[in-house]
N, C-alpha and C. Protein backbone atom coordinates (compact mmCIF):
# COMPACT_ATOMS: atom_id res chain seq x y z
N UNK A 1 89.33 66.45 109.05
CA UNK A 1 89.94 67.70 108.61
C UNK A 1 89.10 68.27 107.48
N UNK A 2 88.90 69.16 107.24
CA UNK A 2 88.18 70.08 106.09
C UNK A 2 88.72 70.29 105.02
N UNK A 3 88.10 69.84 103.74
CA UNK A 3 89.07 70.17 102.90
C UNK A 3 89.25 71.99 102.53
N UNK A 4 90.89 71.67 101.42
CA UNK A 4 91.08 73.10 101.48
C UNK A 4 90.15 74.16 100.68
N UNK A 5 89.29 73.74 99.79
CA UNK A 5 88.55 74.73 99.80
C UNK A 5 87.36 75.22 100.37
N UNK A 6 86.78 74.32 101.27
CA UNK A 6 86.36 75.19 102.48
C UNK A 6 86.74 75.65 103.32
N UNK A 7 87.95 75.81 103.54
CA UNK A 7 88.87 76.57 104.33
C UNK A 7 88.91 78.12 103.48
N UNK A 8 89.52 77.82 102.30
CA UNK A 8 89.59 79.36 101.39
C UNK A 8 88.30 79.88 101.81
N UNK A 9 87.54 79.03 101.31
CA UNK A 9 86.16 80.04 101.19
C UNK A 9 85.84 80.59 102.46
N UNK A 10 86.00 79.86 103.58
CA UNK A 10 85.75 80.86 105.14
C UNK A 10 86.97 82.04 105.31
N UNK A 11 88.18 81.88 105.30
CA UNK A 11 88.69 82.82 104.93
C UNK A 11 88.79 84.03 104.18
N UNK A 12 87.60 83.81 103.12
CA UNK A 12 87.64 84.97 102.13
C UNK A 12 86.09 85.46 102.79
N UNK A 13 85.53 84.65 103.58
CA UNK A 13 84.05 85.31 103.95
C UNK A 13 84.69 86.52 105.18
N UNK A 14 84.08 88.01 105.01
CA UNK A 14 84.10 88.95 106.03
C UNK A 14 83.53 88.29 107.48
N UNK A 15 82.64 87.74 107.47
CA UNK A 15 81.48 87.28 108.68
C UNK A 15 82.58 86.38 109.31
N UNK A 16 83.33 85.48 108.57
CA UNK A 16 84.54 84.67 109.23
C UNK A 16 85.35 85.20 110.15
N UNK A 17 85.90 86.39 109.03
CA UNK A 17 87.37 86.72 110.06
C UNK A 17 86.35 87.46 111.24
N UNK A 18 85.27 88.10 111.02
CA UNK A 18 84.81 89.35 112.31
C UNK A 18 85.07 88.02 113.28
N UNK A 19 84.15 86.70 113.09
CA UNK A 19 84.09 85.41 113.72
C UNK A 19 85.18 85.30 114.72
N UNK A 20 86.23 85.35 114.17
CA UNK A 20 87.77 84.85 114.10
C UNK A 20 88.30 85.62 114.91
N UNK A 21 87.80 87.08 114.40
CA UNK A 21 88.19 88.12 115.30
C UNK A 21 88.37 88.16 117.38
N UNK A 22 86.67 87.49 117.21
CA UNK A 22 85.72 87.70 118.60
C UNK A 22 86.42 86.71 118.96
N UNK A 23 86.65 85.60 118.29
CA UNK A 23 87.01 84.12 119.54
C UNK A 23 88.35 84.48 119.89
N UNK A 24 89.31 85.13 118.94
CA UNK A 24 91.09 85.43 119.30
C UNK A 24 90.65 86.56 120.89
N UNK A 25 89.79 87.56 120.56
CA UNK A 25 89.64 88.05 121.86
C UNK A 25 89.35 87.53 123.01
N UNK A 26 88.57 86.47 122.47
CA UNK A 26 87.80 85.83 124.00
C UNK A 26 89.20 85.04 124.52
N UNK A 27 89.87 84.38 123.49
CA UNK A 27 90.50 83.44 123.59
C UNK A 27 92.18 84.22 124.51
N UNK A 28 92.25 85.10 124.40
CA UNK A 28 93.50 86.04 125.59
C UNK A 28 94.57 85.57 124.64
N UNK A 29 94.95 85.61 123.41
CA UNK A 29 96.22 84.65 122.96
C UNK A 29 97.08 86.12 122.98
N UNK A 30 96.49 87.19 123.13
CA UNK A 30 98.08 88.48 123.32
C UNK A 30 97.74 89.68 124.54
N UNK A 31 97.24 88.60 125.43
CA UNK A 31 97.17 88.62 127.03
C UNK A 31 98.26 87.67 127.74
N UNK A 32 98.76 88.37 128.99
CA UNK A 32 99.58 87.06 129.57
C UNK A 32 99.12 86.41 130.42
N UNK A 33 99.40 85.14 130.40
CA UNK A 33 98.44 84.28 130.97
C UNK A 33 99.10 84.20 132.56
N UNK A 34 98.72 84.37 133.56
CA UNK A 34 99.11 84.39 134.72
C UNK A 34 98.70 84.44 136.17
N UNK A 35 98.48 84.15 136.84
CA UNK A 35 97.46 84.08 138.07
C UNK A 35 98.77 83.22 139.61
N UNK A 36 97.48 83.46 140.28
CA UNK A 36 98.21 83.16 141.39
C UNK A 36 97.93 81.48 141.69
N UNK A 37 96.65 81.31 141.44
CA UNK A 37 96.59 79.64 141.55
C UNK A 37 97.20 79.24 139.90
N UNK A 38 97.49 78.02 140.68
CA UNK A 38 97.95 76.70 139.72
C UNK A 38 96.80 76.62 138.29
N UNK A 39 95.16 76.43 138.72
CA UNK A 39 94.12 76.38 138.00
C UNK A 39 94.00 77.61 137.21
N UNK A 40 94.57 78.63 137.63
CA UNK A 40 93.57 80.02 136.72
C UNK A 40 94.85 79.89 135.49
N UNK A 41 96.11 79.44 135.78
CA UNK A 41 97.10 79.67 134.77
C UNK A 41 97.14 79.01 133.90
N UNK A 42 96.52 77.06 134.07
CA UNK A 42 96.00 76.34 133.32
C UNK A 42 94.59 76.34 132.03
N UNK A 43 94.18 76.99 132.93
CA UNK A 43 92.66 77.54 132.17
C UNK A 43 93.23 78.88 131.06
N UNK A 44 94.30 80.01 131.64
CA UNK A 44 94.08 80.87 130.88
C UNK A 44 94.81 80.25 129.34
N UNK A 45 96.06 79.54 130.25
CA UNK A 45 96.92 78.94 128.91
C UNK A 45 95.83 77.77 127.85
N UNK A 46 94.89 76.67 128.00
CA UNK A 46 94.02 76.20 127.38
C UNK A 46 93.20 77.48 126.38
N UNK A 47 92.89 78.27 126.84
CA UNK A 47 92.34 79.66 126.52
C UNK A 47 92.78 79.69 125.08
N UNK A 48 94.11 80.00 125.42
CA UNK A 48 94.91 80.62 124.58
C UNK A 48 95.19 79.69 123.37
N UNK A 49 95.57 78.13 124.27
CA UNK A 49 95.88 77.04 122.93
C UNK A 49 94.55 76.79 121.85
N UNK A 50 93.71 77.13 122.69
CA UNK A 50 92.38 76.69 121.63
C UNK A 50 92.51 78.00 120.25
N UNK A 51 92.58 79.22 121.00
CA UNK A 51 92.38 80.38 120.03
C UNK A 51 93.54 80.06 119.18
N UNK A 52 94.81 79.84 119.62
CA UNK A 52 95.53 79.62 118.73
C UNK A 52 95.76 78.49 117.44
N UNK A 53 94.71 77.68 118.02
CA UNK A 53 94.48 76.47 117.04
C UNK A 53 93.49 76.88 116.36
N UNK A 54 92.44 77.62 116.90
CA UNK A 54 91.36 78.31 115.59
C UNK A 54 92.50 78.74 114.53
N UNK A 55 93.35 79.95 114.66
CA UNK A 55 93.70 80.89 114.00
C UNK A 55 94.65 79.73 113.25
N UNK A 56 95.62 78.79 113.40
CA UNK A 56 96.04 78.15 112.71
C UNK A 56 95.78 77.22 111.48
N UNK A 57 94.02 76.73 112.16
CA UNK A 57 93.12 76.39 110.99
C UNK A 57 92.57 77.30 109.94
N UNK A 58 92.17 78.68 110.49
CA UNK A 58 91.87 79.40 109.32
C UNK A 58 93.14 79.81 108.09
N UNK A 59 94.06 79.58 109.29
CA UNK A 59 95.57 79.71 108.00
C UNK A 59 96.10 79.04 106.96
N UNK A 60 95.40 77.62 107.37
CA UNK A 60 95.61 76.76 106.19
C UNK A 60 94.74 76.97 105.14
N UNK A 61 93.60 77.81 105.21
CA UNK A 61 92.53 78.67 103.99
C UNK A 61 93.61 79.61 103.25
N UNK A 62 94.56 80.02 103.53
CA UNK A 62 95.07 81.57 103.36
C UNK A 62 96.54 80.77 101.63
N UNK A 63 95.95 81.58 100.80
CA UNK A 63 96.91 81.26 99.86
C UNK A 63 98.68 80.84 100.47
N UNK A 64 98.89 79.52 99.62
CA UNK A 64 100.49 78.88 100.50
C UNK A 64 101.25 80.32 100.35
N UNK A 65 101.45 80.75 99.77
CA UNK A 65 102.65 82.12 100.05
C UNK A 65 102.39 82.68 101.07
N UNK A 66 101.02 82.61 101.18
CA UNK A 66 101.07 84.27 102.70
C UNK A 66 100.85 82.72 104.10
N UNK A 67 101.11 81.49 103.77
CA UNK A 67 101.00 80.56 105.25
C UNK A 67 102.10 80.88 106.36
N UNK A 68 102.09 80.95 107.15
CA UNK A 68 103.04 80.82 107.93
C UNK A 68 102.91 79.79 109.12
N UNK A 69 104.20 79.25 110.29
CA UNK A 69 103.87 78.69 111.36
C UNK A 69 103.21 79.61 112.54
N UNK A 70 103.49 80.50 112.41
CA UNK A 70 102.50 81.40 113.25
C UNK A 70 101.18 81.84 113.02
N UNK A 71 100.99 82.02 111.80
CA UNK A 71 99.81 82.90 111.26
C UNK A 71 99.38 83.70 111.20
N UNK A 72 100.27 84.61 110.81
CA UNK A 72 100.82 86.09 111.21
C UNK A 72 99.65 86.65 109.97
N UNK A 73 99.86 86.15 108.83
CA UNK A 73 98.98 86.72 107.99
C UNK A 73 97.92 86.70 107.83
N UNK A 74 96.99 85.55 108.41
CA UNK A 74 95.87 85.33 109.07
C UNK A 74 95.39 86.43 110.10
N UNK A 75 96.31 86.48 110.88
CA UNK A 75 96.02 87.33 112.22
C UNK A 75 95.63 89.03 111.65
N UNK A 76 96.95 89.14 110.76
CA UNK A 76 96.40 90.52 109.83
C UNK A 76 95.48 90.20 109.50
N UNK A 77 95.11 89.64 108.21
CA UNK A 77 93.04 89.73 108.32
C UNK A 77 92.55 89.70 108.65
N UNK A 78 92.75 89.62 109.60
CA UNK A 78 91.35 88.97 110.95
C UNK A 78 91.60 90.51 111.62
N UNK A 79 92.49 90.86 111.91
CA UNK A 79 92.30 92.68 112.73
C UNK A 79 91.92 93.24 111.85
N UNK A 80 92.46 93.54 109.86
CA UNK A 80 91.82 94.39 109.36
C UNK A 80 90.31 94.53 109.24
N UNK A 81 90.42 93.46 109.62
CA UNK A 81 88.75 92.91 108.89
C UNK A 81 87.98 93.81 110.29
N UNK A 82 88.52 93.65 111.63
CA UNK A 82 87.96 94.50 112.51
C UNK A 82 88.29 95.97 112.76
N UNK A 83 89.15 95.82 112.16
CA UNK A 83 89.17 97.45 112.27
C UNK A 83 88.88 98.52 110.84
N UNK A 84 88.21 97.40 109.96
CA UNK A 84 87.50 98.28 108.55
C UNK A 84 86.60 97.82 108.42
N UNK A 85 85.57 97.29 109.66
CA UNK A 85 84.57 97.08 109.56
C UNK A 85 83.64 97.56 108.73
N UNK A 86 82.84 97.27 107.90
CA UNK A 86 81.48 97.97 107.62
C UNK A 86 80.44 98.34 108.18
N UNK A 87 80.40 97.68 109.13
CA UNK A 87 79.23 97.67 109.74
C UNK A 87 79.29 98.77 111.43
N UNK A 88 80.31 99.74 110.72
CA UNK A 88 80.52 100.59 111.41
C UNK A 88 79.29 101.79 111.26
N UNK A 89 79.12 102.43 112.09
CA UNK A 89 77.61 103.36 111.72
C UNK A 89 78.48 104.73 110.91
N UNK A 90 77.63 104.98 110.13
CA UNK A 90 77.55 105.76 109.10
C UNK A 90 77.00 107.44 109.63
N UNK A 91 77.99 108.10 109.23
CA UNK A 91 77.18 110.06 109.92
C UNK A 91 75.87 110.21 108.64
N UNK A 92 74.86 110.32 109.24
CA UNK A 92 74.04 110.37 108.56
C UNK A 92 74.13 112.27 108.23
N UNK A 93 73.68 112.27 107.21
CA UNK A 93 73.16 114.01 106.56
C UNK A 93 72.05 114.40 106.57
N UNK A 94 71.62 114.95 107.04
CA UNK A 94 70.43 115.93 107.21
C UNK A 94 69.94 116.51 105.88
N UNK A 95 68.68 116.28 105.65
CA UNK A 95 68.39 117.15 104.29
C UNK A 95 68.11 118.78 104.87
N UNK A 96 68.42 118.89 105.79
CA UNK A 96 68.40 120.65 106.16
C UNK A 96 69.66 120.86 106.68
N UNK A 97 69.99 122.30 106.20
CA UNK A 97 71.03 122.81 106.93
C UNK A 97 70.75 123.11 108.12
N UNK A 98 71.84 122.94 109.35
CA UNK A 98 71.40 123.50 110.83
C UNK A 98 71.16 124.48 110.88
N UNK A 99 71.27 125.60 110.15
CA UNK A 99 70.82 127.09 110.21
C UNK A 99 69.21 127.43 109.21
N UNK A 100 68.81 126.49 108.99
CA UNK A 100 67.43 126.42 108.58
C UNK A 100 66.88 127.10 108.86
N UNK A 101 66.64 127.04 110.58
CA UNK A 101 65.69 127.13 111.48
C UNK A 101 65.59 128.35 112.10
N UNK A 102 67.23 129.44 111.64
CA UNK A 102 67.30 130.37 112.45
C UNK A 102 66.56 131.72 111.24
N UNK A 103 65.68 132.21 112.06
CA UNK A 103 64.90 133.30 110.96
C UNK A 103 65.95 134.52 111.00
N UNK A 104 65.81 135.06 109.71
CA UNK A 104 66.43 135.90 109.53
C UNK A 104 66.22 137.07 110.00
């Protein structure tokens, strides 16, 4: 097991939760797991138990007040963290106005 302050510290790293982010997606945990064979429903549910055991480990990083058995507050950082990305592209500015070009 890891101790808890390398747990905090991945938790408080951005690069973590984006991390955290990608595997909860890969992982289908708020997809329903369902198929017509026996095998695809097994596989999707494993899917799901693994992602959900990531997200439970990063929760034990997360200050005891905000812990939960779900990891609800985990799960919030881990979406904000993707959806306030930084590394979102930036509108760049033009050092000319678009009407520069039009002669008077």
């Amino acid at each position: 097991m890891m101790e808890q302050r390398d747990l905090e510290t991945l938790v408080g790293m951005h690069e973590f939760r984006s991390f955290l982010f990608e595997a909860i997606q890969l992982a289908g945990i708020c997809e329903p797991a369902n198929g017509h064979d026996p095998r695809d429903l097994a596989w999707f549910e494993g899917r799901r138990s693994l992602g959900l055991e990531l997200l439970q480990l990063a929760d034990a990083g997360q200050p005891t007040a905000l812990r939960t058995p779900n990891a609800l507050a985990t799960l919030n950082a881990v979406l904000m963290t993707a959806l306030n990305s930084p590394s979102k592209p930036l509108e760049k500015k033009h050092a000319r106005n678009r009407h520069d070009e039009i002669e008077d």
